[in-house]
PDB file of N, CA and C in Angstrom:
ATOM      1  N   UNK A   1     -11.683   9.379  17.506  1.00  0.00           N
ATOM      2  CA  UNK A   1     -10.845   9.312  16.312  1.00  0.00           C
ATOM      3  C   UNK A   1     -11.288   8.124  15.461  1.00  0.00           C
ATOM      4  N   UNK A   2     -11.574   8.357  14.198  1.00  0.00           N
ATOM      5  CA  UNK A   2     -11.768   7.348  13.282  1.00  0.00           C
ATOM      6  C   UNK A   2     -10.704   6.445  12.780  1.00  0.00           C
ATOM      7  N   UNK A   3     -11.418   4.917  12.761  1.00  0.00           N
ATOM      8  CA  UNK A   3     -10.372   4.128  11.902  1.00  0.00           C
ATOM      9  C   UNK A   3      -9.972   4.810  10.597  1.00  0.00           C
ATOM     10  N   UNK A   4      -8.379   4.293  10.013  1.00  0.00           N
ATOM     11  CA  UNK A   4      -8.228   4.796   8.647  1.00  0.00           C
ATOM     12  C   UNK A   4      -7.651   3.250   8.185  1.00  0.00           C
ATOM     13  N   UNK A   5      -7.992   3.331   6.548  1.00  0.00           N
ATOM     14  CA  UNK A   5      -7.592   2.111   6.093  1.00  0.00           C
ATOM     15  C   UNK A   5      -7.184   2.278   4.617  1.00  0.00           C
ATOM     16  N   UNK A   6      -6.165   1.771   4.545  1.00  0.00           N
ATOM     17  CA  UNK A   6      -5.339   1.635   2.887  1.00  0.00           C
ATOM     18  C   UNK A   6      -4.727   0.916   2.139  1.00  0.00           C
ATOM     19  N   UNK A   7      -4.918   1.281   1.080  1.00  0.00           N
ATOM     20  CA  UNK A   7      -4.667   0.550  -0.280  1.00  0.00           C
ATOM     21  C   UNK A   7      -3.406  -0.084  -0.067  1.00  0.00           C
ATOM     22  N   UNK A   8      -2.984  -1.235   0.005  1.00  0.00           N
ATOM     23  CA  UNK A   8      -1.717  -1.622  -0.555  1.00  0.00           C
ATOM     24  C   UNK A   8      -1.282  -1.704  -0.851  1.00  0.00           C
ATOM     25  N   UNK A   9      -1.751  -1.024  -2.357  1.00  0.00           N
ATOM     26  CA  UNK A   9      -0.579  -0.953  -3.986  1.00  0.00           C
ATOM     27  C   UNK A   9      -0.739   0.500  -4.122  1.00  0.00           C
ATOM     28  N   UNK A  10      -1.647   1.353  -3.689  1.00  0.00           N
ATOM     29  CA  UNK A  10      -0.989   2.866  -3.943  1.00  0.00           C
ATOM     30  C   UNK A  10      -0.679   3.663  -2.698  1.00  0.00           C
ATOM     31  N   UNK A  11      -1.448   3.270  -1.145  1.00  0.00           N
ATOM     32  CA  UNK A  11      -1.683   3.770   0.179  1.00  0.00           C
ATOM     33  C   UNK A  11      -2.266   4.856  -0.068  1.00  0.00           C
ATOM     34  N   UNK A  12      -3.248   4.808  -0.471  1.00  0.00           N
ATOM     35  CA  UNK A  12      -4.601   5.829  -0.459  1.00  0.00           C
ATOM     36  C   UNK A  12      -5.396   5.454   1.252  1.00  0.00           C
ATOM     37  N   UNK A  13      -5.804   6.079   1.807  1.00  0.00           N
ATOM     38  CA  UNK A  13      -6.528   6.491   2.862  1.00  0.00           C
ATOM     39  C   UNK A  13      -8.125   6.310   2.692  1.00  0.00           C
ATOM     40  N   UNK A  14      -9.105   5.490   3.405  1.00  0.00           N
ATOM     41  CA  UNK A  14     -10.270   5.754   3.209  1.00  0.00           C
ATOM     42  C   UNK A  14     -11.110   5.685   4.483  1.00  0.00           C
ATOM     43  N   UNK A  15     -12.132   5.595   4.770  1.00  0.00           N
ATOM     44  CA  UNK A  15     -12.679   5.380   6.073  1.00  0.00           C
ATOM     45  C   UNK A  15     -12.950   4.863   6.194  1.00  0.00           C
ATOM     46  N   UNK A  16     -13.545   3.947   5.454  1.00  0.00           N
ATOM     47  CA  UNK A  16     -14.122   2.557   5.704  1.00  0.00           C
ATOM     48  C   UNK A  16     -13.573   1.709   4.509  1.00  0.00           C
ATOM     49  N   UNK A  17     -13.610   0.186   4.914  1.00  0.00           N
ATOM     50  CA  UNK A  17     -13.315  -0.840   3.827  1.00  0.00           C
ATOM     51  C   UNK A  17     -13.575  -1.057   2.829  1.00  0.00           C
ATOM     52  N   UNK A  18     -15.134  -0.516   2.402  1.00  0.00           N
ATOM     53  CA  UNK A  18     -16.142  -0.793   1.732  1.00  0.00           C
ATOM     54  C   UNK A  18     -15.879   0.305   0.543  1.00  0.00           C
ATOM     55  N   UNK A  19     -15.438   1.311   1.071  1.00  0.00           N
ATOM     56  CA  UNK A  19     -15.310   2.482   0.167  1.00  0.00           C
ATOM     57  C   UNK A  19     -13.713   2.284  -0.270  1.00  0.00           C
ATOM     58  N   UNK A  20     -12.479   1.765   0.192  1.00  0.00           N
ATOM     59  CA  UNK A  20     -11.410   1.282  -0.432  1.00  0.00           C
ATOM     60  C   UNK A  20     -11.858   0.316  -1.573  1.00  0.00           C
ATOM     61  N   UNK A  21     -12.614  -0.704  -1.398  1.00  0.00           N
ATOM     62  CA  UNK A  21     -12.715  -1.703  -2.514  1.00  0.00           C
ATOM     63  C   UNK A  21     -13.556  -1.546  -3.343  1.00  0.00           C
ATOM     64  N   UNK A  22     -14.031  -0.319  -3.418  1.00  0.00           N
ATOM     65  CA  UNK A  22     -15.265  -0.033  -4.894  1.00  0.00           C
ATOM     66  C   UNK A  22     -14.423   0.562  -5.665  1.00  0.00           C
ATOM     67  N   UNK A  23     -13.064   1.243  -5.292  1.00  0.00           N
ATOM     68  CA  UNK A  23     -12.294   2.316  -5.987  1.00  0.00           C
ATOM     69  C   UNK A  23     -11.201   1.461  -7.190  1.00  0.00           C
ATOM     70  N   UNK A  24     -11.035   1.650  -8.067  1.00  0.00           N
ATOM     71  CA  UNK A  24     -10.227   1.195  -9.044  1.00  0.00           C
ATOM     72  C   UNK A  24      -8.668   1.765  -8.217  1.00  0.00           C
ATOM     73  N   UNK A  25      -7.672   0.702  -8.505  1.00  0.00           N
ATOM     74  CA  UNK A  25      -6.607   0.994  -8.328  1.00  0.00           C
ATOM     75  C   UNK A  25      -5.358   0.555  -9.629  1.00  0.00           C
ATOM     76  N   UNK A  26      -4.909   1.731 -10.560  1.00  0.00           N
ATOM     77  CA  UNK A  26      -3.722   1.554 -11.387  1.00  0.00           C
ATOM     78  C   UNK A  26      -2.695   0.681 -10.929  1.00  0.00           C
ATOM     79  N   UNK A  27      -2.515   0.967  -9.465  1.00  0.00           N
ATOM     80  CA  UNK A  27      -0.663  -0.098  -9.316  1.00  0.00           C
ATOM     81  C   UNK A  27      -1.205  -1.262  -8.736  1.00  0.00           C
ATOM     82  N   UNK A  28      -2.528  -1.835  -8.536  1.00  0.00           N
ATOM     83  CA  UNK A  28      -2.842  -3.410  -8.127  1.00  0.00           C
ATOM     84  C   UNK A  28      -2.495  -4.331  -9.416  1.00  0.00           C
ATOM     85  N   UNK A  29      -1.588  -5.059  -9.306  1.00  0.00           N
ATOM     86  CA  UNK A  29      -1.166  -6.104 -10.347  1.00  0.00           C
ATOM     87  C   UNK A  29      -1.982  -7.043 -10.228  1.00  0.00           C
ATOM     88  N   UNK A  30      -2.406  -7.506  -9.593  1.00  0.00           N
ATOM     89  CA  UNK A  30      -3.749  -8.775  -8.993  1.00  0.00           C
ATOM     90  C   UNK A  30      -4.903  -8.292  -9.037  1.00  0.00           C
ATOM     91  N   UNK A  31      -5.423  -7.207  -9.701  1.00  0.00           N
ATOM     92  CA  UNK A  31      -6.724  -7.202 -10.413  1.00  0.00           C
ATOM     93  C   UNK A  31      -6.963  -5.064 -10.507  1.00  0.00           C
ATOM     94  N   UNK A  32      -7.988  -4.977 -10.516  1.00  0.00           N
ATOM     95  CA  UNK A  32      -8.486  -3.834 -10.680  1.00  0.00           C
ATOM     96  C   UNK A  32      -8.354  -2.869  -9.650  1.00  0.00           C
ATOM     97  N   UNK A  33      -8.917  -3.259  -8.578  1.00  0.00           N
ATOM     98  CA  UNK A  33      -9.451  -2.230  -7.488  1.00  0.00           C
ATOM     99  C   UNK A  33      -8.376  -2.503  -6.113  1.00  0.00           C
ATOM    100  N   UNK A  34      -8.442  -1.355  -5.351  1.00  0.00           N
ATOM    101  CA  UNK A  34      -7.682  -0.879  -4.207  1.00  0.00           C
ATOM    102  C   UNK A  34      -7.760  -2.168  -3.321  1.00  0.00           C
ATOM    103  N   UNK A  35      -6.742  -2.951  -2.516  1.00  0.00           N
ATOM    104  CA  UNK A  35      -6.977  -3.724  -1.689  1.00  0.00           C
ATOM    105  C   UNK A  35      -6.067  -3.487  -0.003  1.00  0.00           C
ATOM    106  N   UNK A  36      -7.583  -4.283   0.494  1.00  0.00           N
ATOM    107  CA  UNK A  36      -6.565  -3.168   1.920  1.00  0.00           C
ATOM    108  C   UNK A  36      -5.266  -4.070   2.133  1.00  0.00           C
ATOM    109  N   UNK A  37      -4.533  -3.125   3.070  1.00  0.00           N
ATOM    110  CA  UNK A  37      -3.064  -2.970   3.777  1.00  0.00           C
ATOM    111  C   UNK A  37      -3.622  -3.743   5.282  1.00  0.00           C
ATOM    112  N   UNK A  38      -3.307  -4.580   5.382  1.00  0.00           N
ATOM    113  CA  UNK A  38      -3.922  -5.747   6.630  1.00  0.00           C
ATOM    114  C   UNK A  38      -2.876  -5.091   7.942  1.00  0.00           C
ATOM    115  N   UNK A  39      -2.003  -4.657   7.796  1.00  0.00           N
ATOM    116  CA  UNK A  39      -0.839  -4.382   9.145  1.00  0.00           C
ATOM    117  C   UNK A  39      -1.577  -2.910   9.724  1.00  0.00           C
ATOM    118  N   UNK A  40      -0.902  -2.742  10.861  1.00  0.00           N
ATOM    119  CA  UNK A  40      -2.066  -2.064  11.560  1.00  0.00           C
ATOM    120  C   UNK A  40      -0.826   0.001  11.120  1.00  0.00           C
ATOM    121  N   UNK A  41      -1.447   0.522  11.747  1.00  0.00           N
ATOM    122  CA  UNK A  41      -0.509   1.860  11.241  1.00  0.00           C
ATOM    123  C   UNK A  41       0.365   2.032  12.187  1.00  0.00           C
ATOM    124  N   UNK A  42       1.214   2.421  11.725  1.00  0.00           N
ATOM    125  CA  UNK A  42       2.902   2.498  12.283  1.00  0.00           C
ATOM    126  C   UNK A  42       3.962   3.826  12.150  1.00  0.00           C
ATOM    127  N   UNK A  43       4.858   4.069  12.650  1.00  0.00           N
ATOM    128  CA  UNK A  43       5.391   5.003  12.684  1.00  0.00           C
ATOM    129  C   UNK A  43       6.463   5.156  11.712  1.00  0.00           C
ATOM    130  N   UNK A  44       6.952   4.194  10.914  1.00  0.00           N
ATOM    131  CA  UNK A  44       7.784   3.930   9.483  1.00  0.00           C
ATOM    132  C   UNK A  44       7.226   2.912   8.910  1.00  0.00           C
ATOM    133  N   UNK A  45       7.218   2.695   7.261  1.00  0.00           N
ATOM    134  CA  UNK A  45       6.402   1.807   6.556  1.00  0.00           C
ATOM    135  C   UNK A  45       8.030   0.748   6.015  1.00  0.00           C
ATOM    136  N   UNK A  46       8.159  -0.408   5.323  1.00  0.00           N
ATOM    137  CA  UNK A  46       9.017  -1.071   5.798  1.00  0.00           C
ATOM    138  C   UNK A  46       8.733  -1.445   3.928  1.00  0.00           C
ATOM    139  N   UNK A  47       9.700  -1.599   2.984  1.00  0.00           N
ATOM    140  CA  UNK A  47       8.968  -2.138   1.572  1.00  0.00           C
ATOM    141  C   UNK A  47       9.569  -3.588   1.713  1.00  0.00           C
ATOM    142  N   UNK A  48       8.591  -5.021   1.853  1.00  0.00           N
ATOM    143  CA  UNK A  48       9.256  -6.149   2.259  1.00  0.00           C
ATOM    144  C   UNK A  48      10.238  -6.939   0.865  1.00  0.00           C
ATOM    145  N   UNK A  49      10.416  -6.371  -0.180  1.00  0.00           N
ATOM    146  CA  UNK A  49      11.774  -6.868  -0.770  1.00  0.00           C
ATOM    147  C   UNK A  49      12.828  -6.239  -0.678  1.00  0.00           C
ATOM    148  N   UNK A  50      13.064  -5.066  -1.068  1.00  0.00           N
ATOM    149  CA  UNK A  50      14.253  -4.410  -0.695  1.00  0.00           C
ATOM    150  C   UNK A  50      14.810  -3.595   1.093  1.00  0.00           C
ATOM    151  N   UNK A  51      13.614  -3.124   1.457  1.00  0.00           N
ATOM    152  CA  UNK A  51      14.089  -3.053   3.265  1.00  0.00           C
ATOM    153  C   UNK A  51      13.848  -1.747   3.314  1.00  0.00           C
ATOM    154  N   UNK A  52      13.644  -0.765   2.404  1.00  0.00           N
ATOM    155  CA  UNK A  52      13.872   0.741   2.744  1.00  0.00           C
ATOM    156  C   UNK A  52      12.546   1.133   3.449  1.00  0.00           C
ATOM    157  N   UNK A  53      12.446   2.125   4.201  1.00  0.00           N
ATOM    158  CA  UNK A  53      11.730   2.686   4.876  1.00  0.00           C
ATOM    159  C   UNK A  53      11.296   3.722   4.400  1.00  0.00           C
ATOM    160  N   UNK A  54       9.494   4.183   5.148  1.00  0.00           N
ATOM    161  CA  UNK A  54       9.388   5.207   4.576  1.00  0.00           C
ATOM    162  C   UNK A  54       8.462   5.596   5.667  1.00  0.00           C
ATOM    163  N   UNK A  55       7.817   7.522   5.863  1.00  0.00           N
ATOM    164  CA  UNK A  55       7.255   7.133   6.819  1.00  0.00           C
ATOM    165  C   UNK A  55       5.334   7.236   7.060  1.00  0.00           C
ATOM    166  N   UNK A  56       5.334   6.816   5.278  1.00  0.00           N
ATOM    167  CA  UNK A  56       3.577   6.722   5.019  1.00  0.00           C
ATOM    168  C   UNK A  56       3.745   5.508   4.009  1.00  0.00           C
ATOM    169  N   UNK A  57       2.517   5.067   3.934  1.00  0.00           N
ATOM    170  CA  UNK A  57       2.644   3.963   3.154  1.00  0.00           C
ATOM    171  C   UNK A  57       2.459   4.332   1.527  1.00  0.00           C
ATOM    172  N   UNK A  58       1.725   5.783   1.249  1.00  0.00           N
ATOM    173  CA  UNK A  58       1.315   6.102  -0.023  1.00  0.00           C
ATOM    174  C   UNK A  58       2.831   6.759  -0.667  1.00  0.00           C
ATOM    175  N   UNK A  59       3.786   7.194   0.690  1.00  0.00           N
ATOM    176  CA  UNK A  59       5.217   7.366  -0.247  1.00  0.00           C
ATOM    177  C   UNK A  59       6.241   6.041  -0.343  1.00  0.00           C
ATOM    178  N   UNK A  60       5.860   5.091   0.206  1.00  0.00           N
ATOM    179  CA  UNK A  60       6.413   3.618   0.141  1.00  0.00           C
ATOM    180  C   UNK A  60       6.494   3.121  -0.868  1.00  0.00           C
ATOM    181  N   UNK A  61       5.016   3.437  -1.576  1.00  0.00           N
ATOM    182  CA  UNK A  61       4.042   3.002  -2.886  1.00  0.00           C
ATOM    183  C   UNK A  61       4.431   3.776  -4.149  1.00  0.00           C
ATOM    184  N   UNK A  62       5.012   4.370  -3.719  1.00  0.00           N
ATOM    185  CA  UNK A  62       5.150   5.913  -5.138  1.00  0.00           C
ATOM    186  C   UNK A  62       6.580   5.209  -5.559  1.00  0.00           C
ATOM    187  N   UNK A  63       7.731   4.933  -4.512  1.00  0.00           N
ATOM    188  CA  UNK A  63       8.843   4.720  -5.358  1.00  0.00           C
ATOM    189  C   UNK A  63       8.813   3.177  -5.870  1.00  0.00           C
ATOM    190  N   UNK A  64      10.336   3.309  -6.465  1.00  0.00           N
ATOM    191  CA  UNK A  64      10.411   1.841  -8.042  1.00  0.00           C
ATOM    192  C   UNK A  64      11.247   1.316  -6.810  1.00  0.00           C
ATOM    193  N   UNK A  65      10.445  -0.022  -6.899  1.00  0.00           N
ATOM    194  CA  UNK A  65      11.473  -0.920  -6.033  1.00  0.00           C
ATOM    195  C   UNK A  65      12.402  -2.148  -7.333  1.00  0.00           C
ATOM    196  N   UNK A  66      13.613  -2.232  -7.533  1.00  0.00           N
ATOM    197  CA  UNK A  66      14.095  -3.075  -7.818  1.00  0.00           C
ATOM    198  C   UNK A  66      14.143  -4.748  -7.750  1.00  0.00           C
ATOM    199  N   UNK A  67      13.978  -4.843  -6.963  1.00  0.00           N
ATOM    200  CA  UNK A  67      14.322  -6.202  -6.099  1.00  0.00           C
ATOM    201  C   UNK A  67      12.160  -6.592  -6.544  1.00  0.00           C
ATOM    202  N   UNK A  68      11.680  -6.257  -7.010  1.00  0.00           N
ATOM    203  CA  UNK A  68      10.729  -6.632  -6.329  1.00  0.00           C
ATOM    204  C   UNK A  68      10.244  -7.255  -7.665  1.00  0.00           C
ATOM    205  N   UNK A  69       9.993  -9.110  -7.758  1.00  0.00           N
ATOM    206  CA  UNK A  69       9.897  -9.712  -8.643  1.00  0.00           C
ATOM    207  C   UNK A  69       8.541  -9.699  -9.169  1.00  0.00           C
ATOM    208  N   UNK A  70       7.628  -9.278  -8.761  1.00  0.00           N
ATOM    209  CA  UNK A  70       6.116  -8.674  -9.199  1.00  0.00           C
ATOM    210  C   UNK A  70       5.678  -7.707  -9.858  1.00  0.00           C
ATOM    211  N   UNK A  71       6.785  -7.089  -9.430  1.00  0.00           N
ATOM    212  CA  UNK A  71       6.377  -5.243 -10.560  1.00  0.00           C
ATOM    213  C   UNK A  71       7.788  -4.369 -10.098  1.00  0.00           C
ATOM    214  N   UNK A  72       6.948  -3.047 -10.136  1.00  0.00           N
ATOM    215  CA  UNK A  72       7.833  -2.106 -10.144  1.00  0.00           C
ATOM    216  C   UNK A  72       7.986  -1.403  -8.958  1.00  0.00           C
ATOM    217  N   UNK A  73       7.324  -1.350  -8.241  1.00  0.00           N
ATOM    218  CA  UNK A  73       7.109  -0.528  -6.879  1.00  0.00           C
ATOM    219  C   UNK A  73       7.443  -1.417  -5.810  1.00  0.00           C
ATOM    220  N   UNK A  74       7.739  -0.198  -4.694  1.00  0.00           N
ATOM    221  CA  UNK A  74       8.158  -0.663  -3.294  1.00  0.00           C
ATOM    222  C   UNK A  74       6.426  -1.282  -2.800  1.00  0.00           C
ATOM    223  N   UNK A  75       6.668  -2.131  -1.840  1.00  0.00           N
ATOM    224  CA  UNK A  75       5.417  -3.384  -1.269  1.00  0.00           C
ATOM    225  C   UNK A  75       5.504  -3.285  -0.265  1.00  0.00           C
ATOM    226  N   UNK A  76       4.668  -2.878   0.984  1.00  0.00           N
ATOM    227  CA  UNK A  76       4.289  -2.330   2.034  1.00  0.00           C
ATOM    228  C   UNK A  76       4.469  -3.888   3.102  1.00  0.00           C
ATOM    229  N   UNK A  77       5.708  -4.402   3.670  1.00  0.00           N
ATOM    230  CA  UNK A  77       5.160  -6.142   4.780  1.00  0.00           C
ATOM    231  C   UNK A  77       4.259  -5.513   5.833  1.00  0.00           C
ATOM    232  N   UNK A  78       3.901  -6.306   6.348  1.00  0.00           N
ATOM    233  CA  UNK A  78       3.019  -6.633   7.300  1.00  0.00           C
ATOM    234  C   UNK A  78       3.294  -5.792   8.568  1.00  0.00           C
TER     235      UNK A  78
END
């Protein structure tokens, strides 16, 4: 089984690292391109300002988080 690895501001899926960070990413507020998700994969995704759960990280990423003084979207903790 292959490693999988993802974006932190949209949770896109890639296979390798190298191919996450060449890709442009729309919801990265801290620059251009996709940056990985450092926590390892899990069975619910956790958004660390407001608390709600989800159970992929790319539907974590899709909703509007309130609480979250950086932008608009739910933020994947650790």
């Amino acid at each position: 089984m292959s490693e999988k690895f993802y974006c932190k501001w949209c949770g896109r899926e890639y296979s390798s690292i190298s191919s996450l960070t060449q890709g442009s990413c729309g919801r990265n507020l801290k620059g251009r391109y996709h940056e990985l998700y450092e926590g390892g994969e899990k069975a619910r995704y956790c958004c660390k300002w407001c608390g709600r759960e989800y159970s992929s990280i790319s539907s974590l990423t899709q909703g509007s988080c309130g609480k979250n003084p950086n932008g608009k979207y739910h933020e994947p903790e650790r």
